[in-house]
C-alpha atoms as a PDB file:
ATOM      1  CA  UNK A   1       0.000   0.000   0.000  1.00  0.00           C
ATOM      2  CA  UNK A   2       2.787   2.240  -0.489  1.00  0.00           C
ATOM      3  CA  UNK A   3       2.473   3.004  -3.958  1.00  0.00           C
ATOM      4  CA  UNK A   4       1.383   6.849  -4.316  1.00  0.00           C
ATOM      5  CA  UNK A   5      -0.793   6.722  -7.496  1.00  0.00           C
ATOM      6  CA  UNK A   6      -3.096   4.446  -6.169  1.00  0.00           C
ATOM      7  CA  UNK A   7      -3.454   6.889  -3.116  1.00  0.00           C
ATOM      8  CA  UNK A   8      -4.528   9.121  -5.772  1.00  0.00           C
ATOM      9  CA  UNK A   9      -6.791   6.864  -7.063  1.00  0.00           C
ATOM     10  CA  UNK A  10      -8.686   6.061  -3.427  1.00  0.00           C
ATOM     11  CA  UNK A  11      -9.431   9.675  -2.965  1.00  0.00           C
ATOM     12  CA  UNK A  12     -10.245  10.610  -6.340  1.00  0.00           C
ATOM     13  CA  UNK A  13     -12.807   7.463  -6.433  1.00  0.00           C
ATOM     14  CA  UNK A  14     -13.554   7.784  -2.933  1.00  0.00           C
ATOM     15  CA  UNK A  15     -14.700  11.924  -2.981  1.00  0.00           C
ATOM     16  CA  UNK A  16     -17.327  10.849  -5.718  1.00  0.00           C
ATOM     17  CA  UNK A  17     -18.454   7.835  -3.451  1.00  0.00           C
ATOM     18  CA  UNK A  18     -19.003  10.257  -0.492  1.00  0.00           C
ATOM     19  CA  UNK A  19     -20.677  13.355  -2.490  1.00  0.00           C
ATOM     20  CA  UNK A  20     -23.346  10.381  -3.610  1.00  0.00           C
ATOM     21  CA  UNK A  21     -23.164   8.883  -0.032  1.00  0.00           C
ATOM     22  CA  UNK A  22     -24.112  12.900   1.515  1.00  0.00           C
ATOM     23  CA  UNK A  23     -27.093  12.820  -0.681  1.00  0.00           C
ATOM     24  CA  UNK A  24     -28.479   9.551   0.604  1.00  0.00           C
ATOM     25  CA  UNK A  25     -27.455  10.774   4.376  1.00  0.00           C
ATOM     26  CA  UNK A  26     -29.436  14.331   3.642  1.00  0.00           C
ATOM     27  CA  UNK A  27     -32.527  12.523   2.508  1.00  0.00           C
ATOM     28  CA  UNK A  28     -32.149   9.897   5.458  1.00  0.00           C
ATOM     29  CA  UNK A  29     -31.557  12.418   7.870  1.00  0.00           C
ATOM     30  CA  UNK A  30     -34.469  14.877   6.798  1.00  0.00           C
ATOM     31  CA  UNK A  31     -37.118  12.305   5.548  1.00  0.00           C
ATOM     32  CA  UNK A  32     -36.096   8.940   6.688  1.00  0.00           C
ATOM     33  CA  UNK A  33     -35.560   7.569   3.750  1.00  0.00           C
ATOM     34  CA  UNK A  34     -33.389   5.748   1.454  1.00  0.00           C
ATOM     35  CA  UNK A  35     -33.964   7.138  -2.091  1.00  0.00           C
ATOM     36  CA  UNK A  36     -32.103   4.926  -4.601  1.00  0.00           C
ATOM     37  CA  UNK A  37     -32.806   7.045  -7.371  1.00  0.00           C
ATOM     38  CA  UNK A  38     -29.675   9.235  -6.691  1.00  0.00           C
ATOM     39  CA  UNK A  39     -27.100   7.556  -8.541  1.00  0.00           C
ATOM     40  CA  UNK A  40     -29.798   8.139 -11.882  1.00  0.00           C
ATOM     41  CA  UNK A  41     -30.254  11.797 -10.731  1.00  0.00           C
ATOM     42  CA  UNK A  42     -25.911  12.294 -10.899  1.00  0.00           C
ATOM     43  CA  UNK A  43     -25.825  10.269 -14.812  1.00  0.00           C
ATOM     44  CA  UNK A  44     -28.671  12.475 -15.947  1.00  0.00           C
ATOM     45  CA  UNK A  45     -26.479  15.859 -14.453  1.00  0.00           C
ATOM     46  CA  UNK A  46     -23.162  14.374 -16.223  1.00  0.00           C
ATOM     47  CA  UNK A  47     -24.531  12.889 -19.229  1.00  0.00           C
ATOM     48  CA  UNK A  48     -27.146  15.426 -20.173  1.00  0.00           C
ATOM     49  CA  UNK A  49     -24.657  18.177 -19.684  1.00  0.00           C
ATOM     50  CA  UNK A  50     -22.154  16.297 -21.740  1.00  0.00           C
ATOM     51  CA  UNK A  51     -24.873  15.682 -24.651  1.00  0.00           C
ATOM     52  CA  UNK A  52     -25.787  19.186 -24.289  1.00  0.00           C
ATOM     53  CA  UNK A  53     -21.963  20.330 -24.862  1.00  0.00           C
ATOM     54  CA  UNK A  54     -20.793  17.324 -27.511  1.00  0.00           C
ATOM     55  CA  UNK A  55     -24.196  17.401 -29.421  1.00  0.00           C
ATOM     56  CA  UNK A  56     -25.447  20.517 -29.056  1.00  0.00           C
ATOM     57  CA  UNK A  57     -22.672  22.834 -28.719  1.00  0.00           C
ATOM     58  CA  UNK A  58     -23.616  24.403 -25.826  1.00  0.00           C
ATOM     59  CA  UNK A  59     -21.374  26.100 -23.617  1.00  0.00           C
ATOM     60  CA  UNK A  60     -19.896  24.051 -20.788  1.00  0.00           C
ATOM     61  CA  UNK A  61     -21.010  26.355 -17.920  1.00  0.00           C
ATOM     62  CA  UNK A  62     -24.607  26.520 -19.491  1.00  0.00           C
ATOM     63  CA  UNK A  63     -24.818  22.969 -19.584  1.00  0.00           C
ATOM     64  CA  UNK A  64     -23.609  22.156 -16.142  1.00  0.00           C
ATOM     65  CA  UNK A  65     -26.538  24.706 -14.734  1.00  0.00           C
ATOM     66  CA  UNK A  66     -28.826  22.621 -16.707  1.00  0.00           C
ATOM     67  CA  UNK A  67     -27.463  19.072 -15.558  1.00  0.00           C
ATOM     68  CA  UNK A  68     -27.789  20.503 -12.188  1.00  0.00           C
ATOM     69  CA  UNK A  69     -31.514  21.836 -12.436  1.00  0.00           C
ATOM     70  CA  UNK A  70     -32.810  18.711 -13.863  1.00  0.00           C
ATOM     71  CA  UNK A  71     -30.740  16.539 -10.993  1.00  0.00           C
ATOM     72  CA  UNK A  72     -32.611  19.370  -8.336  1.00  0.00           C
ATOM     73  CA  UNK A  73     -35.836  18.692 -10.063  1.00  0.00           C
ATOM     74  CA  UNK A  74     -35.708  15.202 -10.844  1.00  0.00           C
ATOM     75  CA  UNK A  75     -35.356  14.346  -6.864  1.00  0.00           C
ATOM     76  CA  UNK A  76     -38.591  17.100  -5.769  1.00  0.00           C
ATOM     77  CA  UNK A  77     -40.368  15.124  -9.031  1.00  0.00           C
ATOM     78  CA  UNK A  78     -39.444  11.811  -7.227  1.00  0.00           C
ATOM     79  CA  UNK A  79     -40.934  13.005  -3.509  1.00  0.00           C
ATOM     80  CA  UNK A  80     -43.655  15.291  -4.813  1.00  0.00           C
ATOM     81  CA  UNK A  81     -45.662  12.670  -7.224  1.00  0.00           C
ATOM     82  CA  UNK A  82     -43.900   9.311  -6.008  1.00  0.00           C
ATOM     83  CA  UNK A  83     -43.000   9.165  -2.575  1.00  0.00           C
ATOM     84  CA  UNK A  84     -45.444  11.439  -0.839  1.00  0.00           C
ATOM     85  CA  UNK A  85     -49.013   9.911  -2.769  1.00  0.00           C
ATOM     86  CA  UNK A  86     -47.679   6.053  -2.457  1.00  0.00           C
ATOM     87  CA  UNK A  87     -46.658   6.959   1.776  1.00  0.00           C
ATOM     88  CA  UNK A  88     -50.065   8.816   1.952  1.00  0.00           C
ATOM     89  CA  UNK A  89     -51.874   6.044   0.391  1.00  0.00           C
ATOM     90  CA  UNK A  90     -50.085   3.202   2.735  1.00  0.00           C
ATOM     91  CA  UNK A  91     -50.711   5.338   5.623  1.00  0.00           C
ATOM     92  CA  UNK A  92     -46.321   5.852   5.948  1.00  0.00           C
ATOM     93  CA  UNK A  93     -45.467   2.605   4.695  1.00  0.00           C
ATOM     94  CA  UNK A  94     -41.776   1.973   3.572  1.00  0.00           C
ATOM     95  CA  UNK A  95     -41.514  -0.758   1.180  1.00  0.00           C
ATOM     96  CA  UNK A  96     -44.103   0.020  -1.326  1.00  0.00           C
ATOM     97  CA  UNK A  97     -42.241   3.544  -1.258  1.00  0.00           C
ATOM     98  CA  UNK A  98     -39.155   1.846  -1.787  1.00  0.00           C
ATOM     99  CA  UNK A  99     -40.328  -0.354  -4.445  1.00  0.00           C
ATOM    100  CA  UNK A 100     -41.756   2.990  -6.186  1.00  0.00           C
ATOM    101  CA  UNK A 101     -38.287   4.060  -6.140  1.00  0.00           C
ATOM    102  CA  UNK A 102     -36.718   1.697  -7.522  1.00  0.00           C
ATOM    103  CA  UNK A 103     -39.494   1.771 -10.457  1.00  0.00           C
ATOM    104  CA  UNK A 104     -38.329   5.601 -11.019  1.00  0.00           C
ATOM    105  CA  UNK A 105     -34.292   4.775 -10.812  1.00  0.00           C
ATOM    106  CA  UNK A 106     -35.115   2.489 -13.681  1.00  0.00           C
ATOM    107  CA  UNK A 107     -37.296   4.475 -15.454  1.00  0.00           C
ATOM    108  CA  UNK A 108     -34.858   7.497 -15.588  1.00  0.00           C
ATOM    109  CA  UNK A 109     -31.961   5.165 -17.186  1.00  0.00           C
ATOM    110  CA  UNK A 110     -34.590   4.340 -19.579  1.00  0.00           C
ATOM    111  CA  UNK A 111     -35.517   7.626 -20.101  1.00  0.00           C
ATOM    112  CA  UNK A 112     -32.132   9.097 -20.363  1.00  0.00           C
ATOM    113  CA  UNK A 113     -30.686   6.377 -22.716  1.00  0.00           C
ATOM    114  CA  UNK A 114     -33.565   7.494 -25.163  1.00  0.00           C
ATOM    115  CA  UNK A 115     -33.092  11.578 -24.886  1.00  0.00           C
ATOM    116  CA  UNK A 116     -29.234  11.314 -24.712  1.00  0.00           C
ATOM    117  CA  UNK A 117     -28.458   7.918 -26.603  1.00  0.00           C
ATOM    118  CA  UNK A 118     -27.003   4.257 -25.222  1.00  0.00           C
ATOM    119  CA  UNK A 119     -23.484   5.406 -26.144  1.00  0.00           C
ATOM    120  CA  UNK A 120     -20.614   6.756 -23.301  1.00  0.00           C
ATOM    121  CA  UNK A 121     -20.008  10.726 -23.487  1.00  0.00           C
ATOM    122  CA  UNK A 122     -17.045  11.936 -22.307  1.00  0.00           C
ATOM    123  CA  UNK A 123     -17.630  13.839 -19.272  1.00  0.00           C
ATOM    124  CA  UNK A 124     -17.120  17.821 -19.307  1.00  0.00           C
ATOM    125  CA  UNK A 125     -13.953  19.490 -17.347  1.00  0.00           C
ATOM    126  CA  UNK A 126     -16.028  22.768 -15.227  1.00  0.00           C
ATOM    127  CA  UNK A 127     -12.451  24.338 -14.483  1.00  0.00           C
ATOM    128  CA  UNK A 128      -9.263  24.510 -16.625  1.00  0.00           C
ATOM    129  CA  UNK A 129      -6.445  22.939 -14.880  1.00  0.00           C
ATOM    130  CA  UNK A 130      -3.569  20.943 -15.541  1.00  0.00           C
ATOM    131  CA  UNK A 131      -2.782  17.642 -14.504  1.00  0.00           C
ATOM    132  CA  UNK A 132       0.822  17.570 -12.350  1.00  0.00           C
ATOM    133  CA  UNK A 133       2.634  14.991 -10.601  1.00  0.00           C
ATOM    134  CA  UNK A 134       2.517  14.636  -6.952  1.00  0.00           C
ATOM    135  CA  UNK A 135       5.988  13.027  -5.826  1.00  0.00           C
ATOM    136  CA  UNK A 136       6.201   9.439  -8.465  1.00  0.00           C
ATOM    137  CA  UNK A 137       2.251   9.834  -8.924  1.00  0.00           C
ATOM    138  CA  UNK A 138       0.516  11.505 -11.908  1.00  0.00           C
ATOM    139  CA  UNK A 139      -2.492  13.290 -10.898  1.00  0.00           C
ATOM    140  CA  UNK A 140      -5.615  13.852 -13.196  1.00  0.00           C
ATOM    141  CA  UNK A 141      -6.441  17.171 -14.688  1.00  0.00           C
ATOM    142  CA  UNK A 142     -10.017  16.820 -13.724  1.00  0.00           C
ATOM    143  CA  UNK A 143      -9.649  15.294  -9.965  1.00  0.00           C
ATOM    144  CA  UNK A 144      -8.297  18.450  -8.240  1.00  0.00           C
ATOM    145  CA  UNK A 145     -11.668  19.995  -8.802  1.00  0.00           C
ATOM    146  CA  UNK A 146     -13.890  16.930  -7.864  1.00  0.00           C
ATOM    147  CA  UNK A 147     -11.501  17.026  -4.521  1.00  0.00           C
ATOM    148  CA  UNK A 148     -12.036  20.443  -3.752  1.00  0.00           C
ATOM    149  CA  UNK A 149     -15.619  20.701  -4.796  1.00  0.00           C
ATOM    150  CA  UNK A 150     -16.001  17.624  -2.305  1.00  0.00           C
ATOM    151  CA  UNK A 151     -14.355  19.278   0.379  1.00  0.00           C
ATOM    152  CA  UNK A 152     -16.326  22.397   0.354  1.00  0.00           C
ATOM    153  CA  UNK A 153     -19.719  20.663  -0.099  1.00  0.00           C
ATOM    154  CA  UNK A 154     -19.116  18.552   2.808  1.00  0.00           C
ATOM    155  CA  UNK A 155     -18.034  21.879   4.534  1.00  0.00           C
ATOM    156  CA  UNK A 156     -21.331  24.012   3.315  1.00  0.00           C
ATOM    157  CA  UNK A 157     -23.305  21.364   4.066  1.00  0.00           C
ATOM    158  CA  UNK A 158     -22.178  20.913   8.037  1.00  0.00           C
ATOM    159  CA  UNK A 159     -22.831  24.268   8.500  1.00  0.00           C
ATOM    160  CA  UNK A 160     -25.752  24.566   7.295  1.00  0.00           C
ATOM    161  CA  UNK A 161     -27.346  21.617   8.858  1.00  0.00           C
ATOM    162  CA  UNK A 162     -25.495  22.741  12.472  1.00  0.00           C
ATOM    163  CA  UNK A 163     -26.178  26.378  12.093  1.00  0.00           C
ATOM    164  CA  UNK A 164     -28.831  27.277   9.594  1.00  0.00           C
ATOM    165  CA  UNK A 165     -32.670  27.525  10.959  1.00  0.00           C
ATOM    166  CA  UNK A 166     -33.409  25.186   7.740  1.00  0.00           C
ATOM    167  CA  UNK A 167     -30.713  22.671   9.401  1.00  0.00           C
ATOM    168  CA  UNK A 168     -31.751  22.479  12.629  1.00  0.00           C
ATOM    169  CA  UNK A 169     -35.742  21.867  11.844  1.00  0.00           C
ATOM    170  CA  UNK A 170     -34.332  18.928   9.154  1.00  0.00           C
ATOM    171  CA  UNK A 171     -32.828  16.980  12.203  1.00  0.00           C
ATOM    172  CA  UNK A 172     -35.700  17.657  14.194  1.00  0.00           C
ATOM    173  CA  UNK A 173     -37.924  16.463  11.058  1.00  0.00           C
ATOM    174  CA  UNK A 174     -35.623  13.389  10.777  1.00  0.00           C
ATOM    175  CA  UNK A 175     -35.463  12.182  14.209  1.00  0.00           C
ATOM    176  CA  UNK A 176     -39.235  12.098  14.626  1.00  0.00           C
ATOM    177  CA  UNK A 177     -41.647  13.575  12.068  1.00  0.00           C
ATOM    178  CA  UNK A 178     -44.633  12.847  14.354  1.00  0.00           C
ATOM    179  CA  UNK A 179     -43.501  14.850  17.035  1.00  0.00           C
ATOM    180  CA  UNK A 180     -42.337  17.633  14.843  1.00  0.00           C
ATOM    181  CA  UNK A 181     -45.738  17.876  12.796  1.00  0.00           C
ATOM    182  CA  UNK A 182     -47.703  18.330  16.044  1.00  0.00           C
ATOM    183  CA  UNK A 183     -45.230  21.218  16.912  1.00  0.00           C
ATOM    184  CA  UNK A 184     -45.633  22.937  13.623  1.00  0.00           C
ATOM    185  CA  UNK A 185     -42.746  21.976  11.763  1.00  0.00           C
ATOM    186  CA  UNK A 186     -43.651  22.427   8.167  1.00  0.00           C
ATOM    187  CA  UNK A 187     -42.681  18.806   7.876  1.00  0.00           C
ATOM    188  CA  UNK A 188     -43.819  18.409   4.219  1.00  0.00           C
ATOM    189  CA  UNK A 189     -41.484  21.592   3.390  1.00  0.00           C
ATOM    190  CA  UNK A 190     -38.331  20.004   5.264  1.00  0.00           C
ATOM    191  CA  UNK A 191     -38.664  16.458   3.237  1.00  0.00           C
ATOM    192  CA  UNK A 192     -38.922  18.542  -0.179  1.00  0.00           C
ATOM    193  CA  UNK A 193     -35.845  20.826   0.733  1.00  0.00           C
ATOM    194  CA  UNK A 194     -34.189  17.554   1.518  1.00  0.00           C
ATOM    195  CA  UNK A 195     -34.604  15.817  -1.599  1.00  0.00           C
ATOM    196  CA  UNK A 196     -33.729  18.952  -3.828  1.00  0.00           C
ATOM    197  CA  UNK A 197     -30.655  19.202  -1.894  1.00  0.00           C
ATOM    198  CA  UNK A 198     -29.687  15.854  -2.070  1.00  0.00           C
ATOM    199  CA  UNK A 199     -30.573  15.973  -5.837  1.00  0.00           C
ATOM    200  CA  UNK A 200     -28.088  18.731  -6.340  1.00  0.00           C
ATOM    201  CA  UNK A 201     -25.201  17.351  -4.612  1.00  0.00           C
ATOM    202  CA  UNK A 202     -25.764  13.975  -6.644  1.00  0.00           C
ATOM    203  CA  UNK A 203     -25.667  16.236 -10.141  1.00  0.00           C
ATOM    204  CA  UNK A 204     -22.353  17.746  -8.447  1.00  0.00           C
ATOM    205  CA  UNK A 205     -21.068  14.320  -7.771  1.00  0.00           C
ATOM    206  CA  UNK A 206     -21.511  12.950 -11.306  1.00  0.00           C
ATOM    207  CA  UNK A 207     -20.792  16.348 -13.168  1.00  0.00           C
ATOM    208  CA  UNK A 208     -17.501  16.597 -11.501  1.00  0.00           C
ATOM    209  CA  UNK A 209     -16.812  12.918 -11.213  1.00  0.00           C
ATOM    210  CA  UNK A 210     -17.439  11.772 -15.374  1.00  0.00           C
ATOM    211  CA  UNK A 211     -14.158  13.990 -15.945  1.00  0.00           C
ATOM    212  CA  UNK A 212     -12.076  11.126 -14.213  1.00  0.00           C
ATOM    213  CA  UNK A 213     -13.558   8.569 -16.439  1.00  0.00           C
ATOM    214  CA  UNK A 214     -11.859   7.246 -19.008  1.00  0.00           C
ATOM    215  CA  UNK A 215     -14.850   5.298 -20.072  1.00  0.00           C
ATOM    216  CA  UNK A 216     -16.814   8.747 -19.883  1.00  0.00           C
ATOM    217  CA  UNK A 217     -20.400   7.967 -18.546  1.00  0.00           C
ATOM    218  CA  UNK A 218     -23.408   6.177 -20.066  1.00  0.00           C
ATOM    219  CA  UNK A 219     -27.169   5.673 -18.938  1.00  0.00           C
ATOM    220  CA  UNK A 220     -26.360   2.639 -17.496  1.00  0.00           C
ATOM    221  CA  UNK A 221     -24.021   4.357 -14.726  1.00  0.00           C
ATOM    222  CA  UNK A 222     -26.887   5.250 -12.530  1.00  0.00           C
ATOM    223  CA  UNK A 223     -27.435   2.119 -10.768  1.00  0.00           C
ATOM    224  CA  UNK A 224     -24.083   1.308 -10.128  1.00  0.00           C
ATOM    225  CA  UNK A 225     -23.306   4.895  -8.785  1.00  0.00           C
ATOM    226  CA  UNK A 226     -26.497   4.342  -6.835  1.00  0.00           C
ATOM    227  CA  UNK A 227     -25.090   1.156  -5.232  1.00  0.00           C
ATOM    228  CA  UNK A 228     -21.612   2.536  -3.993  1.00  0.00           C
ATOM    229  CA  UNK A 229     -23.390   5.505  -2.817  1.00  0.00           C
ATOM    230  CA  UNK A 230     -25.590   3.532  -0.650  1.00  0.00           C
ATOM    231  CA  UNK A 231     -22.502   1.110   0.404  1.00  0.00           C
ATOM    232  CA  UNK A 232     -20.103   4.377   1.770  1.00  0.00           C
ATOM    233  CA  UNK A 233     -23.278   5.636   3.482  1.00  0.00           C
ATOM    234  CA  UNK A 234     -23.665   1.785   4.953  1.00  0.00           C
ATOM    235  CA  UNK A 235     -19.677   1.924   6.500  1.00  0.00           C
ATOM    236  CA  UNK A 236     -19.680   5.814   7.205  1.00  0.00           C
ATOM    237  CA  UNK A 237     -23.033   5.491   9.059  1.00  0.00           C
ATOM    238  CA  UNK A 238     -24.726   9.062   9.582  1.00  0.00           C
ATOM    239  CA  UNK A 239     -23.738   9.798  13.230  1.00  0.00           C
ATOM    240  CA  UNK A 240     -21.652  12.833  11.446  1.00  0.00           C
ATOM    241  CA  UNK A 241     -21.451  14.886   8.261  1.00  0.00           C
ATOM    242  CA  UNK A 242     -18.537  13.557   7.764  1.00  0.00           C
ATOM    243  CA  UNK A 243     -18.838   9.790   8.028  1.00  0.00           C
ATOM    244  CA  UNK A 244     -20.395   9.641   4.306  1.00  0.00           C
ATOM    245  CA  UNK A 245     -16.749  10.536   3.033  1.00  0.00           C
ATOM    246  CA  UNK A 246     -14.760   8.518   5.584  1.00  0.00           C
ATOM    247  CA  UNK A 247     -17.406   5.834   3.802  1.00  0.00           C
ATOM    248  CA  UNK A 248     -16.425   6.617   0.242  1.00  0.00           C
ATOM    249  CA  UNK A 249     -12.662   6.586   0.886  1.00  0.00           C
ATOM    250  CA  UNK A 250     -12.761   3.294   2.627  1.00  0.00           C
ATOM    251  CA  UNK A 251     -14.605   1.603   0.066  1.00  0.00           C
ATOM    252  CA  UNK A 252     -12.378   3.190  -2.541  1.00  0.00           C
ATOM    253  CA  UNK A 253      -9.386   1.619  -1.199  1.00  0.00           C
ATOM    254  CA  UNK A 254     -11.308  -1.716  -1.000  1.00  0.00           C
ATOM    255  CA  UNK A 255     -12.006  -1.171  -4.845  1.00  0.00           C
ATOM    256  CA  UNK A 256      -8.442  -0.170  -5.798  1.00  0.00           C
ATOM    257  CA  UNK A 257      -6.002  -2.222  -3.157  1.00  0.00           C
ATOM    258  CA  UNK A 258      -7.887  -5.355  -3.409  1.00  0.00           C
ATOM    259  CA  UNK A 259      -7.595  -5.863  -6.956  1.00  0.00           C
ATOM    260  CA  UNK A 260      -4.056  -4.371  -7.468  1.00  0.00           C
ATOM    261  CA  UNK A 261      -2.687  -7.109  -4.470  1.00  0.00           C
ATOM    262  CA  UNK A 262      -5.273 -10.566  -5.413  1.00  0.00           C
ATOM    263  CA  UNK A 263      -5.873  -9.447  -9.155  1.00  0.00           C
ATOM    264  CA  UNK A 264      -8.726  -8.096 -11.244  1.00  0.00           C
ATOM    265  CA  UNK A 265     -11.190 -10.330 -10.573  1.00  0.00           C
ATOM    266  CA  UNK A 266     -11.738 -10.151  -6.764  1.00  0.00           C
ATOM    267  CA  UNK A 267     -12.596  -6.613  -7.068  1.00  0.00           C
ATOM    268  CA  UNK A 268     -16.230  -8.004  -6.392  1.00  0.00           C
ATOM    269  CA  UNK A 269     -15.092 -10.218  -3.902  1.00  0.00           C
ATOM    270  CA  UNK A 270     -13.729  -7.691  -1.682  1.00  0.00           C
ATOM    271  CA  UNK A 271     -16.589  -5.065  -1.710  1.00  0.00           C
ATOM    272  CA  UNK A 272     -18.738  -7.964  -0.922  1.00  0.00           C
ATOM    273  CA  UNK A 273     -16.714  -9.012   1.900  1.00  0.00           C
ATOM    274  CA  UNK A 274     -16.422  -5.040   2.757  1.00  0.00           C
ATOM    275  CA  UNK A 275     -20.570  -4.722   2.868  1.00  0.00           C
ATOM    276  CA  UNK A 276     -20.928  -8.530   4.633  1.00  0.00           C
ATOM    277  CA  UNK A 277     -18.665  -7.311   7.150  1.00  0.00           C
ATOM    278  CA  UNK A 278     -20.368  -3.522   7.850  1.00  0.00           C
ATOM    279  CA  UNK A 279     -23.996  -4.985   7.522  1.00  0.00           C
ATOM    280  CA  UNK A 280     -23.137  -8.431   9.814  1.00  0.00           C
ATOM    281  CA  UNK A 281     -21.324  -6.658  12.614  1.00  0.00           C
ATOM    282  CA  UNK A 282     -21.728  -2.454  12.086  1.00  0.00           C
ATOM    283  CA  UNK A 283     -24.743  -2.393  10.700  1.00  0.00           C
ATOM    284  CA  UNK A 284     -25.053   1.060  12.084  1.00  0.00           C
ATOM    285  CA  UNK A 285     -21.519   2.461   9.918  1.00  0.00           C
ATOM    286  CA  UNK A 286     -18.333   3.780  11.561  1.00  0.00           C
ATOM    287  CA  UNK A 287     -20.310   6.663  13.011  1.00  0.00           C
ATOM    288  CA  UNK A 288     -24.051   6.293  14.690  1.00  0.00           C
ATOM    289  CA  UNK A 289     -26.266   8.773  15.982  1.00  0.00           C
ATOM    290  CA  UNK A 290     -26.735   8.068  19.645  1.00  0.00           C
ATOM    291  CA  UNK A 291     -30.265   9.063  20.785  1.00  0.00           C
ATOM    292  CA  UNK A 292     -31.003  10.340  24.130  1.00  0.00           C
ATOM    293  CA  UNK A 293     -33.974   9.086  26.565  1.00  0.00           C
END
């Protein structure tokens, strides 16, 4: 494990994994729930924005504010006229919620492989910069910005959940909704902001992410971004902001060590072992929530 470019590798890999991971912990946090639709909401942001620059022409920056709206209003779509009607109609139940989302994470791929096309697009660089060497290890071009853009929304988003009025009613939304609708939290408001948030950071996540790609990214990304997401959020737990990026990095390594030391094909060994582990013994992630009585 002493070989620097595989370093470079974990965190490059691992800041996507925990800017997909913060969206699942926003929506868990503020709505108690586990919207796998996500990892569709960051391939529509990177591949309609690439399909809008590659095929259309469009100016990069112009794109990426579109990728981002329709990531924003893709997730308030999903809660407005999926998850809200099928939880009203089930009187709160979660698995005919969660089956509803899994319809719409499918449906989106679908969708977006017929507006954008079934082929890869390479993903679009935001910022100019130049790729350098750190030390013996080359580093990408496009993965200083997905670093620091991860880094600052992790930042922004700790703040405003610890400081912000907004924050502070989403925890108290998202440790018991009951309670807070009969002290006149606008509960329904809270679970909307929640999923546009989470939304935006996921169109983030895959905008800056596709960059890194050398495969670029295709409609058939979403469920597998959706999936290592949900696995960081799983070994991170949600007892801190942070613990979705601690998540990300860890499984990362898992996807980049393992491999490199046992060879190519126990890459799926080893994130199986990694999520058999976390779900057997820490169900609960690294960091937990600890809830006073």
């Amino acid at each position: 494990m002493n070989n620097p470019q595989l370093w470079v590798s974990v965190v490059t890999i691992g800041a996507f994994y925990g800017l997909v991971a913060l969206s699942y912990y926003l929506t868990l946090i503020g709505a108690e729930f586990f919207n796998f639709a996500i990892g569709p909401y960051a391939m529509v942001a990177a591949l309609g924005s690439s399909w809008l620059v590659v095929m259309n022409e469009w100016p990069v920056w112009s794109a990426v504010l579109v990728g981002l709206a329709s990531s924003a209003v893709l997730a308030g779509a999903t809660e407005l006229l999926v998850i809200r009607p099928v939880q009203r109609q089930v009187m709160g139940g979660e698995l005919p919620s969660l089956v509803a989302v899994a319809a719409v994470l499918f449906a989106i791929q679908q969708l977006a492989g017929l507006l954008f096309g079934y082929n890869s697009l390479p993903g679009q660089e935001v910022f100019a910069t130049q790729a350098f060497r750190l030390g013996s290890a080359g580093v990408q071009a496009a993965a200083v910005p997905l670093i620091v853009v991860t880094l600052l929304t992790f930042s922004v988003v700790a703040a405003w959940i610890r400081f912000s009025r907004t924050g502070r009613c989403l925890r108290a939304v998202g440790n018991n909704p009951t309670a807070a609708r009969l002290l006149g939290f606008p509960v329904n408001r809270i679970r909307l902001i929640t999923f546009v948030v989470g939304g935006l950071i996921a169109g983030v996540a895959g905008i800056f992410f596709a960059p890194t790609s050398g495969n670029g990214v295709s409609f058939q990304a979403g469920l597998t971004w959706a999936l290592s997401g949900f696995l960081a959020l799983v070994i991170g737990g949600t007892g801190t902001v942070w613990g979705p990026l601690i998540g990300g990095l860890i499984l990362a390594m898992a996807q980049i060590f393992v491999p490199y030391y046992f060879g190519g094909e126990t890459v799926a060994f080893g994130v199986l072992a990694l999520a058999v582990i976390f779900f057997a013994f820490r169900p609960q992630g690294l960091f937990f929530r600890k809830v006073r009585i």
